[in-house]
PDB file of N, CA and C in Angstrom:
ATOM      1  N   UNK A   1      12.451 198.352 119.676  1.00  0.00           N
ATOM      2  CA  UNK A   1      13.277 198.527 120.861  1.00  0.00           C
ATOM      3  C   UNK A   1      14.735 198.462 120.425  1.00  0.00           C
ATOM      4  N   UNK A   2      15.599 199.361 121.141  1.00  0.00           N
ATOM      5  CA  UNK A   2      17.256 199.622 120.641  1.00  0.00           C
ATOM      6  C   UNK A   2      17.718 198.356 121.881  1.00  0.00           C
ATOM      7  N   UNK A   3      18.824 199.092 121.587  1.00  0.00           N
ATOM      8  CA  UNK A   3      19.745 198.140 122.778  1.00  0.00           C
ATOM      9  C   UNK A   3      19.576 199.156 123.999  1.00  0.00           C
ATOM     10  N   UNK A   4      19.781 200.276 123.736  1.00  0.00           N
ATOM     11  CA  UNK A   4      19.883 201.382 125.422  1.00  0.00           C
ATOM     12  C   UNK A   4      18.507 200.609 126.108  1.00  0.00           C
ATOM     13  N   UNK A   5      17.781 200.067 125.121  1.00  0.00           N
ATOM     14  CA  UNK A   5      15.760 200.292 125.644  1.00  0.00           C
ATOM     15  C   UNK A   5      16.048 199.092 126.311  1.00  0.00           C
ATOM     16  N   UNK A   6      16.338 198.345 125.494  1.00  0.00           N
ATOM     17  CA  UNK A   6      16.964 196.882 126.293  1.00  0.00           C
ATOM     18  C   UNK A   6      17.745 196.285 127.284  1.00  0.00           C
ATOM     19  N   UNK A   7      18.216 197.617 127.192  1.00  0.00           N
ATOM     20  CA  UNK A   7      19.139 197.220 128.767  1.00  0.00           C
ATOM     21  C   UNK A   7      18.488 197.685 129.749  1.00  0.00           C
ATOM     22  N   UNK A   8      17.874 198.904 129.271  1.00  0.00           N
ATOM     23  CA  UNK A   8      17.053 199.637 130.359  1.00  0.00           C
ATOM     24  C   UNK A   8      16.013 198.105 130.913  1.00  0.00           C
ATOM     25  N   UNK A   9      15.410 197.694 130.009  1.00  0.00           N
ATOM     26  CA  UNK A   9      14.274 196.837 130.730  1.00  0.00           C
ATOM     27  C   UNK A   9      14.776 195.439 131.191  1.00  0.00           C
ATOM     28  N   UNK A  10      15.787 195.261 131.275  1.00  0.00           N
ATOM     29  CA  UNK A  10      16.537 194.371 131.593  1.00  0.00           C
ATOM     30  C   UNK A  10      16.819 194.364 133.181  1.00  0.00           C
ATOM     31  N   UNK A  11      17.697 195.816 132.878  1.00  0.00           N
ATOM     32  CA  UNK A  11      18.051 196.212 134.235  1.00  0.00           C
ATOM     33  C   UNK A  11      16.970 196.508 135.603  1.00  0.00           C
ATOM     34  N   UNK A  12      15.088 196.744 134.715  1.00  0.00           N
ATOM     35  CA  UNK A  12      14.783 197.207 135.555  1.00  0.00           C
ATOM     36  C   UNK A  12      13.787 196.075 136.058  1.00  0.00           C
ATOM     37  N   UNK A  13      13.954 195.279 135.303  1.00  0.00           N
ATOM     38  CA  UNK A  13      13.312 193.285 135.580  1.00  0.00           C
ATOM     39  C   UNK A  13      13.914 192.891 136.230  1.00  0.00           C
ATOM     40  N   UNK A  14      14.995 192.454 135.599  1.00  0.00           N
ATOM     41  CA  UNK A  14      15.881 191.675 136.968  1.00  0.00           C
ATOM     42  C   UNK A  14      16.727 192.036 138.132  1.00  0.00           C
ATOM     43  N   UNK A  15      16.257 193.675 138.633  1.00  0.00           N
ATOM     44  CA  UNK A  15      17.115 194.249 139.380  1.00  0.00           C
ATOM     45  C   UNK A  15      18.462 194.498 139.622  1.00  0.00           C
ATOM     46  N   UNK A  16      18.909 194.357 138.647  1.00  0.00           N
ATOM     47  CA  UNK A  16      20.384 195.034 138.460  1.00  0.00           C
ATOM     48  C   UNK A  16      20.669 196.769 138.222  1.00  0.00           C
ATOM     49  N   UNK A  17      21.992 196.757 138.313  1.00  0.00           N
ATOM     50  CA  UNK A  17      22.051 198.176 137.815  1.00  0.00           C
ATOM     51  C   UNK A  17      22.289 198.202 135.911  1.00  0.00           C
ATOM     52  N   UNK A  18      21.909 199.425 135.117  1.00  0.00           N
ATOM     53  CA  UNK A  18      22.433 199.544 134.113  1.00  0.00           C
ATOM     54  C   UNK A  18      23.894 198.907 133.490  1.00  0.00           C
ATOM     55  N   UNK A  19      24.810 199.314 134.130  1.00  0.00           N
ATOM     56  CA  UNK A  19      25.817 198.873 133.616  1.00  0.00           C
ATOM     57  C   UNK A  19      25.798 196.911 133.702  1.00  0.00           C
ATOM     58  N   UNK A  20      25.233 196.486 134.646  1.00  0.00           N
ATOM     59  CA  UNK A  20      25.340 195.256 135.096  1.00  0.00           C
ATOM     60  C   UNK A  20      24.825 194.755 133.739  1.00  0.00           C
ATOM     61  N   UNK A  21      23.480 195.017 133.639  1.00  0.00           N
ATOM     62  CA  UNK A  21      22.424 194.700 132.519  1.00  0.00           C
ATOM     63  C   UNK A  21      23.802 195.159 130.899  1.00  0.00           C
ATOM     64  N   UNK A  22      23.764 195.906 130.612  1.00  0.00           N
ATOM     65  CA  UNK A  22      24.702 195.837 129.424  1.00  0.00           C
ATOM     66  C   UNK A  22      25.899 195.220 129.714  1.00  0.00           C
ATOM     67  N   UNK A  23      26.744 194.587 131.034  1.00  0.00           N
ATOM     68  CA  UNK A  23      27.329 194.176 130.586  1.00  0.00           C
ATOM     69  C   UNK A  23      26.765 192.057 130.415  1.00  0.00           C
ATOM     70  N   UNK A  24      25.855 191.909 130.852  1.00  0.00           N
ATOM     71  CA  UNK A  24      25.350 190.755 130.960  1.00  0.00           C
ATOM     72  C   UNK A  24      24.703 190.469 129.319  1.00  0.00           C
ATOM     73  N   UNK A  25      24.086 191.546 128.589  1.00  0.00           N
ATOM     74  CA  UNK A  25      23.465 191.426 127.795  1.00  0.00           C
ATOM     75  C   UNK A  25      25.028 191.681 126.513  1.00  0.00           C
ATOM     76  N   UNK A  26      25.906 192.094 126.299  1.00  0.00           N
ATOM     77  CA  UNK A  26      27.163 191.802 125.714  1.00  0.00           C
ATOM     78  C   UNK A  26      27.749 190.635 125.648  1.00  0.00           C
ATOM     79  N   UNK A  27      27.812 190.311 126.975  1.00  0.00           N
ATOM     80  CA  UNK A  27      28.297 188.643 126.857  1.00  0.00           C
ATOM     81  C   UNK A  27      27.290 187.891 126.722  1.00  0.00           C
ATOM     82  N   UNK A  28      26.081 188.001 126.570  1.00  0.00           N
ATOM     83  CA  UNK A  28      25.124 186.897 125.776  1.00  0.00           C
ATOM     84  C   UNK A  28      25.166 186.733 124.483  1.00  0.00           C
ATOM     85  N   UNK A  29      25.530 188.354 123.986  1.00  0.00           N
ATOM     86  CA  UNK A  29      25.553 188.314 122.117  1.00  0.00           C
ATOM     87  C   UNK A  29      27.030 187.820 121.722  1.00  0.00           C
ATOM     88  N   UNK A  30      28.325 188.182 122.731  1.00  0.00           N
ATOM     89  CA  UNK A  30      29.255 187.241 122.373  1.00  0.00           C
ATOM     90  C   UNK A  30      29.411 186.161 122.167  1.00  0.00           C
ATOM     91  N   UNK A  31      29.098 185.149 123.299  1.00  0.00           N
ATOM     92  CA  UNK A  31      28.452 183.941 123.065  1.00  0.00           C
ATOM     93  C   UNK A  31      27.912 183.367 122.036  1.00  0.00           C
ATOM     94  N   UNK A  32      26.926 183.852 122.109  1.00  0.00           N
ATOM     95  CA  UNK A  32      25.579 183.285 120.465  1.00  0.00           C
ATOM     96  C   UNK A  32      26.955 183.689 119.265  1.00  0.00           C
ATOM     97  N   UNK A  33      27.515 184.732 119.190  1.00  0.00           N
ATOM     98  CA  UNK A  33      28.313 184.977 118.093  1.00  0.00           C
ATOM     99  C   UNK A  33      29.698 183.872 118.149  1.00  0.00           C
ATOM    100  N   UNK A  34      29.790 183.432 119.298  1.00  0.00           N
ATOM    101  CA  UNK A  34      31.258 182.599 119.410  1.00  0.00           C
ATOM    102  C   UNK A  34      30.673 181.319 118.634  1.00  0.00           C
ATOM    103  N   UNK A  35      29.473 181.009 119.332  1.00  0.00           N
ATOM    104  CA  UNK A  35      29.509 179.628 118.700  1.00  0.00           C
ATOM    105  C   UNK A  35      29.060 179.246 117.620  1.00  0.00           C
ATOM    106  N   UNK A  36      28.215 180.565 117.129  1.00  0.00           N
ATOM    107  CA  UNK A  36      27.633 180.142 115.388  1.00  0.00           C
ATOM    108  C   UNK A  36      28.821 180.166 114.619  1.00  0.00           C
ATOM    109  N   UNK A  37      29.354 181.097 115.267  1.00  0.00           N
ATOM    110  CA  UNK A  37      31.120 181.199 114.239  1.00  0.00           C
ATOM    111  C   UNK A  37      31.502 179.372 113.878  1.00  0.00           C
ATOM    112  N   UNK A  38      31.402 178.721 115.307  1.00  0.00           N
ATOM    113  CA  UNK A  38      31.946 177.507 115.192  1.00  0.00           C
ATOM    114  C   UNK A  38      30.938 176.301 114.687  1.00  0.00           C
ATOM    115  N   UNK A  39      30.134 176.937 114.078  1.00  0.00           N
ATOM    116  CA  UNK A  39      28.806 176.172 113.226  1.00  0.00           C
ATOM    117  C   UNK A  39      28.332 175.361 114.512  1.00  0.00           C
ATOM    118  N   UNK A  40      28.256 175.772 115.642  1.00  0.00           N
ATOM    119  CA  UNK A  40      27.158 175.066 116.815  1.00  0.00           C
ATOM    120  C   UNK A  40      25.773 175.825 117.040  1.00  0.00           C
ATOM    121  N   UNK A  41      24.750 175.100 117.499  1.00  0.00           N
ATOM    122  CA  UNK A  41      23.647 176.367 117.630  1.00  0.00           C
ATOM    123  C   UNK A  41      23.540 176.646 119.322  1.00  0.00           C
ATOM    124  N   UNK A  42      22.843 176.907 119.729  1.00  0.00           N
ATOM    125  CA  UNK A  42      22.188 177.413 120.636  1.00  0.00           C
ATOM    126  C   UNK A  42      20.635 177.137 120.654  1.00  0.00           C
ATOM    127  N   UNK A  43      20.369 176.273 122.175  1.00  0.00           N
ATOM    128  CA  UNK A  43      18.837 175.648 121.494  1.00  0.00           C
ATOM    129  C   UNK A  43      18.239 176.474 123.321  1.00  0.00           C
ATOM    130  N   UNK A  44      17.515 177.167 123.480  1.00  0.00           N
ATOM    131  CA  UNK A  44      17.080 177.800 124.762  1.00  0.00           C
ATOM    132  C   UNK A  44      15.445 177.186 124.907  1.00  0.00           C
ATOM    133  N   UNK A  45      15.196 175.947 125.313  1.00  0.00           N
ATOM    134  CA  UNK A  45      14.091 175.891 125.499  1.00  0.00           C
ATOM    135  C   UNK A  45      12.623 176.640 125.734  1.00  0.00           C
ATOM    136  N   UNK A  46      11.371 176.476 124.826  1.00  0.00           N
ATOM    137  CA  UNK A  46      10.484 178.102 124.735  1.00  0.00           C
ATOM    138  C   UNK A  46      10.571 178.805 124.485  1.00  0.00           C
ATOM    139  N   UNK A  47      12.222 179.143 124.188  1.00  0.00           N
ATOM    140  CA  UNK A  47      12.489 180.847 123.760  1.00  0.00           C
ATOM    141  C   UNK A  47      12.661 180.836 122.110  1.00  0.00           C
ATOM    142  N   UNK A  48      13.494 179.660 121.901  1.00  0.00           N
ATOM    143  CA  UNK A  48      14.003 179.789 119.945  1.00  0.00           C
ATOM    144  C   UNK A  48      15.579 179.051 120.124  1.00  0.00           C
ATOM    145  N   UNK A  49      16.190 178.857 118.718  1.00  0.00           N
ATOM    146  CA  UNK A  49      17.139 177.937 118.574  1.00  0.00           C
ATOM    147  C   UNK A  49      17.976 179.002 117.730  1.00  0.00           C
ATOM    148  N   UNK A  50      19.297 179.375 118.150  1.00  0.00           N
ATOM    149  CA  UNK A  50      20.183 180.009 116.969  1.00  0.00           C
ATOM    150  C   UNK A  50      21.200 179.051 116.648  1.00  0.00           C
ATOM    151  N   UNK A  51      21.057 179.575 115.207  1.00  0.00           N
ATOM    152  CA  UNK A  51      21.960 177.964 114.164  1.00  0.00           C
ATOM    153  C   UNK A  51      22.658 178.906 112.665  1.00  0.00           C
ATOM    154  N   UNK A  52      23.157 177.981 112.291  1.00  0.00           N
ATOM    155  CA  UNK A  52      23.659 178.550 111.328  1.00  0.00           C
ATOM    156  C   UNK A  52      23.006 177.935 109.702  1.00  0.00           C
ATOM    157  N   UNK A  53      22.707 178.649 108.856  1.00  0.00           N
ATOM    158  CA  UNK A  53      22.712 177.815 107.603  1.00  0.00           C
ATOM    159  C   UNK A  53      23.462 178.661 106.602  1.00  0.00           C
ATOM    160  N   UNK A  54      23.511 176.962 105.682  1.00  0.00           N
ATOM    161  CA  UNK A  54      24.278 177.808 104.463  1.00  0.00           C
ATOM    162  C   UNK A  54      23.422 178.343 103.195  1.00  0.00           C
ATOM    163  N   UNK A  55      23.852 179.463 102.852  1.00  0.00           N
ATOM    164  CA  UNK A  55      23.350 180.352 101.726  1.00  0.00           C
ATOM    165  C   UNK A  55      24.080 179.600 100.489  1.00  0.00           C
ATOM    166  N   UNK A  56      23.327 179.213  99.235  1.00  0.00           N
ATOM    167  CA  UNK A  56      24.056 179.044  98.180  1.00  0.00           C
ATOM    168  C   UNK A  56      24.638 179.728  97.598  1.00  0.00           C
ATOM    169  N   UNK A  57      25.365 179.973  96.588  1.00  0.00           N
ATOM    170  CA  UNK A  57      25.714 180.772  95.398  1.00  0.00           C
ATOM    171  C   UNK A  57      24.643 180.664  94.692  1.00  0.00           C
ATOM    172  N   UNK A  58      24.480 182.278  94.024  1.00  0.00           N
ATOM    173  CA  UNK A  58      23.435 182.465  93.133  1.00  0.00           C
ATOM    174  C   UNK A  58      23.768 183.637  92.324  1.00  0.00           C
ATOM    175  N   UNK A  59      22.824 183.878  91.434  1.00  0.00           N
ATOM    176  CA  UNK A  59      23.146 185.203  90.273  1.00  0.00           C
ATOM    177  C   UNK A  59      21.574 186.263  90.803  1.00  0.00           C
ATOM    178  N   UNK A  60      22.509 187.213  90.851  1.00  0.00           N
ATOM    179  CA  UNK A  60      21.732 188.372  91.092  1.00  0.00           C
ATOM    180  C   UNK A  60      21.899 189.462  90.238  1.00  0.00           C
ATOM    181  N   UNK A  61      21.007 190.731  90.632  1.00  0.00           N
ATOM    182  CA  UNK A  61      21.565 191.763  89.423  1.00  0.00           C
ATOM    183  C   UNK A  61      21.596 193.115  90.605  1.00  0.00           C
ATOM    184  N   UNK A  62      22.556 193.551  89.352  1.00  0.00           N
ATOM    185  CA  UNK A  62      22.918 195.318  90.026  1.00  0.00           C
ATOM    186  C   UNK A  62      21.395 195.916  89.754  1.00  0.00           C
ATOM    187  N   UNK A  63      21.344 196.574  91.042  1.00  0.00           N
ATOM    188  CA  UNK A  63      19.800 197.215  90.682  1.00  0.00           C
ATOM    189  C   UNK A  63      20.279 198.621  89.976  1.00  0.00           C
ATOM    190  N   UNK A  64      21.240 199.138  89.896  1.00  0.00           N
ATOM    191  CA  UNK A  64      21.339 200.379  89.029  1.00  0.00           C
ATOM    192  C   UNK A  64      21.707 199.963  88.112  1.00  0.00           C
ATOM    193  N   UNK A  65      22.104 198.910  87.377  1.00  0.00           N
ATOM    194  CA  UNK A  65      22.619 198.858  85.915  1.00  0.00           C
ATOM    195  C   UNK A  65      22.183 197.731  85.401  1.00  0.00           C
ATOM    196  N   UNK A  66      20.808 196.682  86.267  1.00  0.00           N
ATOM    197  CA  UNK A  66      20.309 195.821  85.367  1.00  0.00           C
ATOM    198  C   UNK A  66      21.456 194.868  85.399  1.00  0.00           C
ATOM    199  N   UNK A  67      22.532 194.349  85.671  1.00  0.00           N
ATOM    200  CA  UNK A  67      23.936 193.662  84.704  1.00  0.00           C
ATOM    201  C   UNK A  67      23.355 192.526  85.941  1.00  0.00           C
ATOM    202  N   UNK A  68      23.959 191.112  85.153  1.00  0.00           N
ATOM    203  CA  UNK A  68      23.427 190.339  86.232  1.00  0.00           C
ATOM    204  C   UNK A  68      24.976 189.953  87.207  1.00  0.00           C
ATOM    205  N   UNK A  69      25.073 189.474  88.804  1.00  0.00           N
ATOM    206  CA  UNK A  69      25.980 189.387  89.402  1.00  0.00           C
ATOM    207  C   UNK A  69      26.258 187.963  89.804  1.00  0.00           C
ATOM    208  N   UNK A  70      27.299 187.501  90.284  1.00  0.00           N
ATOM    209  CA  UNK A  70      27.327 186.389  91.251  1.00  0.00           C
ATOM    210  C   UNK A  70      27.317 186.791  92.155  1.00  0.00           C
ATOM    211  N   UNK A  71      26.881 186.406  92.914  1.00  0.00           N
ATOM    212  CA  UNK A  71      27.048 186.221  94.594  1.00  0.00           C
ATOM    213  C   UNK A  71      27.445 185.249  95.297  1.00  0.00           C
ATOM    214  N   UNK A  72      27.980 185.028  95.857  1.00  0.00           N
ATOM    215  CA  UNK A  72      29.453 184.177  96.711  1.00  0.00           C
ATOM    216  C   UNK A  72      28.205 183.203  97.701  1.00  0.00           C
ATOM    217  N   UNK A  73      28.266 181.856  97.605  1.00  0.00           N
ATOM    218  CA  UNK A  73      27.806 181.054  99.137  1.00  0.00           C
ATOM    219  C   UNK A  73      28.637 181.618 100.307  1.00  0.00           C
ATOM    220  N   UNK A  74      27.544 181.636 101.544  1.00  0.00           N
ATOM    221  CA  UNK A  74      27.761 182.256 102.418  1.00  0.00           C
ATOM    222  C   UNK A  74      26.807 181.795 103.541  1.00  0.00           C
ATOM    223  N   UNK A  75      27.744 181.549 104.895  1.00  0.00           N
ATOM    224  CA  UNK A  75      27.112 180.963 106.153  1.00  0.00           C
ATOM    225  C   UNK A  75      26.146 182.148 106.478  1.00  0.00           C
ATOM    226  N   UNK A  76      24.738 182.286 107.199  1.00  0.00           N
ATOM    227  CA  UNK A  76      24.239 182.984 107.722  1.00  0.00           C
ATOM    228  C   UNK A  76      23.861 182.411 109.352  1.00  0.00           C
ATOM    229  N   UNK A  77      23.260 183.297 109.687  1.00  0.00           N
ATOM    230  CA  UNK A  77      22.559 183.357 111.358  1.00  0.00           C
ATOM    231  C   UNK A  77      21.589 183.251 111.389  1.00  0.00           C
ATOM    232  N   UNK A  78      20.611 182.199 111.656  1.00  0.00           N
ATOM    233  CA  UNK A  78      19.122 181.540 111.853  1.00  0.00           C
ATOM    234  C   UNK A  78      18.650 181.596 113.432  1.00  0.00           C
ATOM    235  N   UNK A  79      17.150 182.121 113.196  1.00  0.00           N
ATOM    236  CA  UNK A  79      16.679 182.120 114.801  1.00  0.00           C
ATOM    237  C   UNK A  79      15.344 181.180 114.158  1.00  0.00           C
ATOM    238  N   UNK A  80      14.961 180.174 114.922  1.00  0.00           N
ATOM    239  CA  UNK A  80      13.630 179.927 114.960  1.00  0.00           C
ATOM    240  C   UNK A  80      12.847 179.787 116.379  1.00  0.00           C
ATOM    241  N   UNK A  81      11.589 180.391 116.505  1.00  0.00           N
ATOM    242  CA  UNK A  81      11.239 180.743 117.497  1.00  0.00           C
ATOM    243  C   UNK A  81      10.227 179.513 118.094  1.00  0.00           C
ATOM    244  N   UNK A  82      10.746 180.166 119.454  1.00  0.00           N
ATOM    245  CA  UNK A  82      10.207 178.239 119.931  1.00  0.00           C
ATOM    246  C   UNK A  82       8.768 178.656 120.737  1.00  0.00           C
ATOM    247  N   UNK A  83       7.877 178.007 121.244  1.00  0.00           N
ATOM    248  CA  UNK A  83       6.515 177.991 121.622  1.00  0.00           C
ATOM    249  C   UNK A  83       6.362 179.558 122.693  1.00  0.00           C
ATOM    250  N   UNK A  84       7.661 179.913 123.076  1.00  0.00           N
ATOM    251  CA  UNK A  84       6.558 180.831 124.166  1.00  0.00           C
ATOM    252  C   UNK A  84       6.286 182.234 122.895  1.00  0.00           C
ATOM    253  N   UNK A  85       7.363 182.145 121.924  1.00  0.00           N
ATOM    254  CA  UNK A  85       7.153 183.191 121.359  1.00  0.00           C
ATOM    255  C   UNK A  85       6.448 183.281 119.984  1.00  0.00           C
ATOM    256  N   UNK A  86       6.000 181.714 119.413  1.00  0.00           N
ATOM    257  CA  UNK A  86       5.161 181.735 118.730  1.00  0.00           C
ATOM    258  C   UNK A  86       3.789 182.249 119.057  1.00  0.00           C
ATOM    259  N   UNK A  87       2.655 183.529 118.415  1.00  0.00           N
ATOM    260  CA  UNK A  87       2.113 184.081 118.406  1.00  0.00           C
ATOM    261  C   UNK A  87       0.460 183.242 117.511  1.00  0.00           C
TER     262      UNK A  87
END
């Protein structure tokens, strides 16, 4: 599913119009993006928890030339999924 698909089924669940639905579903991903920025998570009961962790530094290699690389530590974006969506 894209984002158009997503808004579409958004819009057509919770009875809104299209535009309503994308703009509701924008300021949810702003959000989640404001506050991982600020290393806070987001914990949505049943649904999953977004958090941040840190990536170490490590050595990697160029896949076209074999040569080995560093790679820089680096914050990432963690979802773990909470009971309704565990399968």
């Amino acid at each position: 599913m894209n984002k158009a698909q997503l808004v579409d089924a958004i819009a057509e669940k919770a009875n809104l119009t299209k535009a309503d639905a994308k703009r509701s579903l924008d300021a949810f991903t702003e959000i989640v993006a404001k506050t991982l920025k600020k290393n806070d998570k987001i914990a949505l009961v049943g649904f999953g928890t977004f958090s941040v962790s840190q990536r170490s530094a490590r050595t990697g290699r160029n896949p076209r030339t074999g040569d080995p690389i560093k790679i820089k530590a680096k914050k990432v974006a963690k979802f773990k999924a909470g009971s309704e969506l565990s399968f």
